[in-house]
Protein backbone atom coordinates (compact mmCIF):
# COMPACT_ATOMS: atom_id res chain seq x y z
CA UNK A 1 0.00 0.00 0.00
CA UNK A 2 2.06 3.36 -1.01
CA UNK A 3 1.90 6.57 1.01
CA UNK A 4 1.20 9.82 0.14
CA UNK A 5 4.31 12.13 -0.27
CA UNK A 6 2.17 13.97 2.47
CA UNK A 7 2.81 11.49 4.81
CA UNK A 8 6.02 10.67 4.36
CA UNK A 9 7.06 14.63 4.81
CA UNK A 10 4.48 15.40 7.75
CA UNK A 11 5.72 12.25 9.52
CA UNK A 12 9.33 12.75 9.08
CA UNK A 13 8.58 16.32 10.77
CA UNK A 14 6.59 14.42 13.76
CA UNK A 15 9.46 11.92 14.06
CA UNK A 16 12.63 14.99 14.50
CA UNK A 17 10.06 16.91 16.22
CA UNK A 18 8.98 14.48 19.34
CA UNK A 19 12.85 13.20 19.20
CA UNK A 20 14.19 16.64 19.95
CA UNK A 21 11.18 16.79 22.84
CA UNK A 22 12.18 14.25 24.09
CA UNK A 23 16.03 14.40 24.13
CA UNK A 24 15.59 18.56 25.49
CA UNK A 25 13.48 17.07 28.63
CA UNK A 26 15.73 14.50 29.30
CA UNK A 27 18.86 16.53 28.88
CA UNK A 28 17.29 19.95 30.85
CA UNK A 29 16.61 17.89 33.46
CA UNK A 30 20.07 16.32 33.81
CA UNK A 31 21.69 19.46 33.52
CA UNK A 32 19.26 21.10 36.18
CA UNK A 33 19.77 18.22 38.51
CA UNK A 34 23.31 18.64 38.26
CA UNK A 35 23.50 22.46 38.48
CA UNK A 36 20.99 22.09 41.68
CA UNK A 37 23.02 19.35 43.41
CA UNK A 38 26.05 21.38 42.67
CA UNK A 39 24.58 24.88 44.12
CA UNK A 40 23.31 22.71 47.33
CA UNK A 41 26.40 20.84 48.04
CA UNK A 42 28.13 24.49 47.59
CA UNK A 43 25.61 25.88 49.96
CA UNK A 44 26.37 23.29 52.29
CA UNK A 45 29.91 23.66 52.51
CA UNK A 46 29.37 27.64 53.67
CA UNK A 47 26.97 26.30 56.28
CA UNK A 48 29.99 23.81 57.25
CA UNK A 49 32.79 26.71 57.43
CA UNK A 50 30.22 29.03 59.36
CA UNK A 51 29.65 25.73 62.06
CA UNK A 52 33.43 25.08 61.79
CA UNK A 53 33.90 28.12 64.42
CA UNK A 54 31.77 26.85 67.03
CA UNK A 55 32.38 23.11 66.58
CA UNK A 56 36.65 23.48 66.77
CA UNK A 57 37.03 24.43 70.83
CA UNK A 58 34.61 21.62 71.57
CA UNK A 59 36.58 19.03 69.23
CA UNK A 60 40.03 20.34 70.60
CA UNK A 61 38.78 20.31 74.07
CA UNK A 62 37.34 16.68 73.73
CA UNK A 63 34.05 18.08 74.85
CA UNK A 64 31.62 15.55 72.66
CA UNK A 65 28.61 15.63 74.72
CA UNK A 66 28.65 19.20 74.27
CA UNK A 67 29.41 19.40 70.76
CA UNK A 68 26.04 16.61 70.20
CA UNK A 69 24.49 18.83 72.65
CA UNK A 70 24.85 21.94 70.05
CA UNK A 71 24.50 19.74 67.01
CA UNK A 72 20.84 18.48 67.80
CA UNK A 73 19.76 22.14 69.19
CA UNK A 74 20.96 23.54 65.67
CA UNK A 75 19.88 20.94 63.05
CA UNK A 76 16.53 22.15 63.44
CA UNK A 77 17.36 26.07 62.65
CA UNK A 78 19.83 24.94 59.51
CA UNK A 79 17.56 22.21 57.68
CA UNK A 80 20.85 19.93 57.50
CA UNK A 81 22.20 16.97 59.12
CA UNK A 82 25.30 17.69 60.82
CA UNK A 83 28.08 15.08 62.03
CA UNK A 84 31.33 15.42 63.57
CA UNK A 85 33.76 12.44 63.11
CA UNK A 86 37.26 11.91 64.75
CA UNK A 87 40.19 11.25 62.54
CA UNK A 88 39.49 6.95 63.25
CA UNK A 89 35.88 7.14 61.89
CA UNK A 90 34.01 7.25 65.10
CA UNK A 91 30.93 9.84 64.75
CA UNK A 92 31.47 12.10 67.85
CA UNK A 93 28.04 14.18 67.74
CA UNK A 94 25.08 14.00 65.36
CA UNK A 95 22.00 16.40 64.84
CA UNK A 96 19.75 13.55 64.38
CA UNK A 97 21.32 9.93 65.78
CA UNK A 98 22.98 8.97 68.80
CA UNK A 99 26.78 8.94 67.89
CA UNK A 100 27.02 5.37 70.23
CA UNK A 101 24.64 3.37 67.64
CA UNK A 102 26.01 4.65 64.56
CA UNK A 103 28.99 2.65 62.85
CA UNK A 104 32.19 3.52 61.93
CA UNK A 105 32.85 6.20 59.01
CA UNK A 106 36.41 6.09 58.25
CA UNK A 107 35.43 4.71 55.08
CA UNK A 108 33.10 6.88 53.88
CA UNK A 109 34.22 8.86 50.30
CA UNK A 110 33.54 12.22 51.80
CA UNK A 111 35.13 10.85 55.00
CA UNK A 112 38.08 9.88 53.59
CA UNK A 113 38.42 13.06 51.20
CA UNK A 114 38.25 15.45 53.96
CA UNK A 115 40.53 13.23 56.23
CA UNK A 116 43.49 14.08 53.82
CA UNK A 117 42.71 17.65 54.17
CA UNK A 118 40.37 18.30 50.98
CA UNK A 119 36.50 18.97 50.55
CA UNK A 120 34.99 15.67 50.48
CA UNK A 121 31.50 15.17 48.41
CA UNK A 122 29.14 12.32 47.77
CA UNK A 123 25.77 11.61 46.65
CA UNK A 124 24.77 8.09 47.99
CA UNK A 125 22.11 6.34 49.59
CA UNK A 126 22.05 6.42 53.39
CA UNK A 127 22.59 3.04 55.29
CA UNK A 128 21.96 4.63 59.22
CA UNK A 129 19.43 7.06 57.59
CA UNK A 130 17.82 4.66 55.03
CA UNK A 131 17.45 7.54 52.34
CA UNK A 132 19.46 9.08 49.86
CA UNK A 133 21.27 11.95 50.63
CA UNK A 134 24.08 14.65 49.76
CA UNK A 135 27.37 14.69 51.70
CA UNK A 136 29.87 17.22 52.04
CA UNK A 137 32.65 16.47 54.31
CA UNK A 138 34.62 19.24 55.67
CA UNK A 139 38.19 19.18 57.37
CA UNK A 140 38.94 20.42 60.90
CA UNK A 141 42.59 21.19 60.76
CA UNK A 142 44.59 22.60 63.32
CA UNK A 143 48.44 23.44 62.47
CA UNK A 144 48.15 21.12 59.23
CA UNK A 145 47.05 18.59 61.56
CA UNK A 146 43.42 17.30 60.74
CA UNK A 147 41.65 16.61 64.28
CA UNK A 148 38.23 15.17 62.45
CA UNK A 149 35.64 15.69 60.21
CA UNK A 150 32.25 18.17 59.76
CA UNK A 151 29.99 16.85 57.86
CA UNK A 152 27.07 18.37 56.24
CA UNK A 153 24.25 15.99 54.39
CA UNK A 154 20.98 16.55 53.23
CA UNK A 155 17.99 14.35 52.24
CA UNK A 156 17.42 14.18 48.80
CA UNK A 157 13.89 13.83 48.97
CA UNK A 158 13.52 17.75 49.47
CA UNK A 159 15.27 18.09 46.26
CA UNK A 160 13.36 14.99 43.93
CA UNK A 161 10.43 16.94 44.94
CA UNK A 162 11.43 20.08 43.33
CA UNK A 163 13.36 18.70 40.77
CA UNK A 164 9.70 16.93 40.09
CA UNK A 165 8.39 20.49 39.91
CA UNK A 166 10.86 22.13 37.22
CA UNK A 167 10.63 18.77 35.49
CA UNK A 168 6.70 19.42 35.08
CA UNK A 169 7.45 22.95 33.96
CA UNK A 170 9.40 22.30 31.12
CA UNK A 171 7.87 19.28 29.84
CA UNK A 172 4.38 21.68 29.44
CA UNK A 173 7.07 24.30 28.35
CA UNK A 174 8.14 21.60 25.72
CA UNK A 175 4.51 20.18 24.74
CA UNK A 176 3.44 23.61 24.26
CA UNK A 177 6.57 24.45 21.70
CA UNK A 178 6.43 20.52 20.75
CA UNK A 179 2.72 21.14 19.07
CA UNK A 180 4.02 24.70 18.01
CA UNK A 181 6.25 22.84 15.89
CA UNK A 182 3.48 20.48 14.54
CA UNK A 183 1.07 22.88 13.44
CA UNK A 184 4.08 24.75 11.74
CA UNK A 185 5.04 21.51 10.13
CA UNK A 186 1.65 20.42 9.11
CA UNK A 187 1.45 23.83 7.10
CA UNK A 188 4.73 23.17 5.42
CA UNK A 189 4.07 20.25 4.54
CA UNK A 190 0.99 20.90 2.47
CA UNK A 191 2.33 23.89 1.03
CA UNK A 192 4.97 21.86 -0.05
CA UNK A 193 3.06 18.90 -1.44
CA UNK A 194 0.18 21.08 -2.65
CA UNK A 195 1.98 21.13 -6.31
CA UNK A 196 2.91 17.70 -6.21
CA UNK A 197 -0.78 17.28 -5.73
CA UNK A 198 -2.05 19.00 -8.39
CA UNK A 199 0.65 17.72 -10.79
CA UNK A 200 -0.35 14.46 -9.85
CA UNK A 201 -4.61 15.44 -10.91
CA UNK A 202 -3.36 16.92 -13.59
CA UNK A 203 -1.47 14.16 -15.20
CA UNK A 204 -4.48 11.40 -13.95
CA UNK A 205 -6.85 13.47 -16.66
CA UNK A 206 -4.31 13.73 -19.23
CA UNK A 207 -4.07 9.81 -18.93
CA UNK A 208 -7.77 9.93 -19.39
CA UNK A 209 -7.43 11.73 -22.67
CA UNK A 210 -8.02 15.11 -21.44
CA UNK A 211 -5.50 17.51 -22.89
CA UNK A 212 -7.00 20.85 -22.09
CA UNK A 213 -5.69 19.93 -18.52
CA UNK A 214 -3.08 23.20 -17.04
CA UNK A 215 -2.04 23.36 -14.04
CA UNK A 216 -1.14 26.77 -12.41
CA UNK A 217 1.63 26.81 -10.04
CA UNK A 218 2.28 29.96 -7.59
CA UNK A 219 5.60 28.92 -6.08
CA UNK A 220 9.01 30.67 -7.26
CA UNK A 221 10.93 27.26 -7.22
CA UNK A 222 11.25 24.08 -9.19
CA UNK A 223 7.65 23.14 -8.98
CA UNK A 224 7.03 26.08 -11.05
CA UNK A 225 9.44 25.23 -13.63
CA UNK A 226 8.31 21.72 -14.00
CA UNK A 227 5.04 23.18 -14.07
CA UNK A 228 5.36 24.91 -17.27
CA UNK A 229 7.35 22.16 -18.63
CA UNK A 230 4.13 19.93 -17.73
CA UNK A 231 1.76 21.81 -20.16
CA UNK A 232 4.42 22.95 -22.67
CA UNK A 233 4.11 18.88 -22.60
CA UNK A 234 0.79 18.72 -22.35
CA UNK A 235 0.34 20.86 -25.67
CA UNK A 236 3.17 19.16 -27.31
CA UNK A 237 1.14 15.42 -26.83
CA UNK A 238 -2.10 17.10 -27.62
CA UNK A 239 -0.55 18.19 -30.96
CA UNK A 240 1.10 14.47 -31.37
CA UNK A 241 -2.28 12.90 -30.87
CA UNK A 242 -4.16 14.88 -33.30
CA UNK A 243 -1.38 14.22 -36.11
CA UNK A 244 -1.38 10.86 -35.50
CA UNK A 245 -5.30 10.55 -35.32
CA UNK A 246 -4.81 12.18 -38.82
CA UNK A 247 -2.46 9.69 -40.31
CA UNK A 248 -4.55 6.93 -39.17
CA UNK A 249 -8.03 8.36 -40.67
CA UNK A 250 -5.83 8.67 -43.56
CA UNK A 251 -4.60 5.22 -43.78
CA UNK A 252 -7.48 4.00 -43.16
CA UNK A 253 -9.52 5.95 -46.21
CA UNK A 254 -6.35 5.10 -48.18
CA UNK A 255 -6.97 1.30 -47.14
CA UNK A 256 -10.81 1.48 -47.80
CA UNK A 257 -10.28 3.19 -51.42
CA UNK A 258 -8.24 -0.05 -52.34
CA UNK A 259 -10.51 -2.39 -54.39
CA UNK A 260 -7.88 -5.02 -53.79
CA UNK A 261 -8.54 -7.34 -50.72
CA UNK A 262 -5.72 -5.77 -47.97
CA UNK A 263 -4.51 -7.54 -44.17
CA UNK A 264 -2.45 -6.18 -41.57
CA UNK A 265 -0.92 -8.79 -39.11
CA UNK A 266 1.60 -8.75 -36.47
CA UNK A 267 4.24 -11.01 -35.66
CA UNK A 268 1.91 -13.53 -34.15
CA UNK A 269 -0.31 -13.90 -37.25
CA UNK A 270 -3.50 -11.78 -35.57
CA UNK A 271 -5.09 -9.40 -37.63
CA UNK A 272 -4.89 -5.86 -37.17
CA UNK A 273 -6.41 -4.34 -40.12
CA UNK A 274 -8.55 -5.08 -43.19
CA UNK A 275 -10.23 -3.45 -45.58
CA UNK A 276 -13.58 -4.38 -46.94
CA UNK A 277 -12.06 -5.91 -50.09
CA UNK A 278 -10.84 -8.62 -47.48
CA UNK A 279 -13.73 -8.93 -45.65
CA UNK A 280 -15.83 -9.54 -48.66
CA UNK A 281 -13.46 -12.35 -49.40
CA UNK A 282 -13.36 -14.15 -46.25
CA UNK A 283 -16.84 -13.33 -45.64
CA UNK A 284 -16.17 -11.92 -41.91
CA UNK A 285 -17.37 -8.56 -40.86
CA UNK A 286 -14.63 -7.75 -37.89
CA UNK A 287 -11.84 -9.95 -38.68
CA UNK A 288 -9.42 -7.70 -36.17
CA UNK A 289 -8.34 -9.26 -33.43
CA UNK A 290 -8.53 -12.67 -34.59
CA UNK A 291 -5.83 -15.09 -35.94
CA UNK A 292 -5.37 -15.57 -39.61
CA UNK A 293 -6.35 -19.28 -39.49
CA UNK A 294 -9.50 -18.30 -37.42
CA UNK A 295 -11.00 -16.56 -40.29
CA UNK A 296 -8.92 -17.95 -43.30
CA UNK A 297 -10.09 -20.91 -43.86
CA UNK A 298 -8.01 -22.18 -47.14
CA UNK A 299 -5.21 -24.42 -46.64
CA UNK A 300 -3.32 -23.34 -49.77
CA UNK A 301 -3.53 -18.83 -48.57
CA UNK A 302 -2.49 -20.84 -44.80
CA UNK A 303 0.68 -21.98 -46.93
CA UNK A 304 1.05 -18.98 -48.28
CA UNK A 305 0.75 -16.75 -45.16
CA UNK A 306 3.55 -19.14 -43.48
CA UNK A 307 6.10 -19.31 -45.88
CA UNK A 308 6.06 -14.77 -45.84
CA UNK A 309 5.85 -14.99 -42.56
CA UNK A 310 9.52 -17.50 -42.42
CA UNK A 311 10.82 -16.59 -45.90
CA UNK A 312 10.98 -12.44 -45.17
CA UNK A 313 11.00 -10.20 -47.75
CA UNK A 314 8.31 -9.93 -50.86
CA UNK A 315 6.43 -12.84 -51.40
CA UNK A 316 4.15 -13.32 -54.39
CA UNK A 317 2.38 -16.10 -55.62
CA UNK A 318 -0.64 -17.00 -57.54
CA UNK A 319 -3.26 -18.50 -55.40
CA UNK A 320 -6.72 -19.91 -56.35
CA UNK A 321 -10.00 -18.91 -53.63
CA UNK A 322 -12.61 -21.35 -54.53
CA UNK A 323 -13.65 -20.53 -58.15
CA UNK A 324 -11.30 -17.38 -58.32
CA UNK A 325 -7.63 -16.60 -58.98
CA UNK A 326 -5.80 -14.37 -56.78
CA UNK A 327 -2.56 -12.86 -57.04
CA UNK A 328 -1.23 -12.48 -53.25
CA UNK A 329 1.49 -10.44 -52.56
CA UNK A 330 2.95 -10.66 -48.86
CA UNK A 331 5.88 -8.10 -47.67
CA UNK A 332 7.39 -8.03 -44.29
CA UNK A 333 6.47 -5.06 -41.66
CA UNK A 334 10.28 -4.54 -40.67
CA UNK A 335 11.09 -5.43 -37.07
CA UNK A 336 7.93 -5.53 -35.31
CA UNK A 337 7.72 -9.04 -37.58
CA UNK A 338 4.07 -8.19 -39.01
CA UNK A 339 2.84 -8.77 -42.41
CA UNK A 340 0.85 -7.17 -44.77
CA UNK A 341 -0.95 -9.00 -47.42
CA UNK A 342 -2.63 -7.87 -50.52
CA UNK A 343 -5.12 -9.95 -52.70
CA UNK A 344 -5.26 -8.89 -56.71
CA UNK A 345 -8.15 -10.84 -58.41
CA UNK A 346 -7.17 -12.20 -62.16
CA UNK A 347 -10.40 -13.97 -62.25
């Protein structure tokens, strides 16, 4: 089943179109989530030089119920988990857990970052908090010397759900531009098949013998060139039809003003023109179309008719038609391999 050139344009359009949708949402939102989660862990990290202040004379004084004290009374105020770790791993003071029933954190990759002195960050999923969450792990260095670690974390719960929001926002922000598109590419498309269209009319009615048919094409482009060339063509087959309808009304009032019997046949011995002279002879009204030996009934003209037909060339040859003499002259068509025979009577 074919397709309309409509089609195949419009839905190549649909196809880029919802691809490009689709690939904008899905890299906006990666970039957003990346930019976001970069701006928070940066935010975090002031939050962890600002605590840094207050949580240093309780580290180097060893004063960790204190410092857990001052952790849990402030984790409310800075929306944050806070946790204080020596330089062996052990968590010293938490805003949220107690620092006895959580494990060891030596291992952690923002642990172990900030343990040899750098900024430490992580996104990861939570074993003693059962979430995932955002770590930034801060170094508490005295003299070069790094007495433990800050760390800052946050769930990232708060931030799916607002990622969720801009998400929403641009994919309506896409749709809207998505169908935008559409509509602009629906109109492109049938301005630009509309001539292929009407070509396409046009040359259905000249197949159906209509040669008035024009067709006017308003575009500037190619369409309008092969417009004109269409009924320059048009004109030029409508002129070749009438000659040739010419030349064949005046064959055939040549071949009806022959007294002589006349046949036309192709290369497969059917008939595909005879005069009356012919048709008197054989005695059949509408010979065309028919085989020689369907209508000819004489086993000597049958002869006849095969040896022109092999032998090529002129063939004559006196042959006698039940109480008549004819003189039968056969000569070859050319390459098409037809025959035309002519039938003088001497009677």
């Amino acid at each position: 089943m074919k397709k309309p050139i409509f089609l195949k344009v419009f839905g190549g359009y649909v196809v880029i179109i919802l691809a490009f949708s689709v690939l904008i949402v899905l890299l906006s939102f990666a970039q957003i989530r990346r930019h976001y989660e970069g701006t928070l862990a940066q935010e975090l990290e002031y939050q962890g030089r600002a605590l840094n202040v207050n949580v240093f004379p309780m580290i180097e004084s060893g004063d960790t119920k204190g410092l857990d004290a001052f952790l849990k009374k402030i984790g409310k105020d800075i929306h944050a988990r806070v946790t204080v770790i020596d330089p062996q791993g052990l968590v010293l003071a938490d805003t949220e857990k107690d620092p006895a029933q959580m494990e060891n954190h030596r291992y952690r990759p923002e642990v172990a970052e900030a343990l040899e002195g750098k900024t430490g960050k992580s996104l990861r999923y939570s074993i003693t908090a059962e979430e995932k969450m955002l770590y930034v792990g801060l170094p508490i260095e005295k003299d070069g010397r790094v007495l433990g670690v800050l760390r800052m974390s946050l769930f990232m719960k708060n931030i799916d759900v607002l990622l969720h929001s801009l998400t929403m926002t641009i994919g309506r922000a896409v749709l809207i531009t998505a169908f935008g598109a559409l509509l602009l590419a629906l109109l492109f498309s049938l301005h630009f098949t509309r001539p292929i269209r009407k070509l396409t009319g046009a040359a259905r009615q000249v197949a159906g013998g209509n040669f008035q048919t024009r067709v006017t094409i308003l575009n500037k482009d190619e369409f309008k060139e092969l417009g004109s060339a269409f009924n320059s063509m048009t004109v030029q087959v409508h002129q070749l039809f009438k000659e040739v309808s010419r030349q064949k009304e005046e064959l055939a009032q040549v071949i009806a003003s022959i007294r002589e019997g006349l046949v036309v046949m192709d290369k497969d011995g059917k008939i595909t023109m005879a005069n009356a002279g012919f048709k008197d002879l054989i005695g059949e009204k509408k010979p065309e179309g028919k085989f020689h030996w369907e209508v000819i009934r004489r086993p000597k003209i049958q002869e006849f008719i095969e040896r022109a037909r092999t032998g090529g060339g002129l063939v004559t040859e006196e042959v006698r038609f039940d109480d008549r003499h004819f003189l039968c002259t056969a000569g070859s068509l050319g390459p098409q391999g037809g025959l035309i025979i002519t039938f003088h009577d001497l009677s």
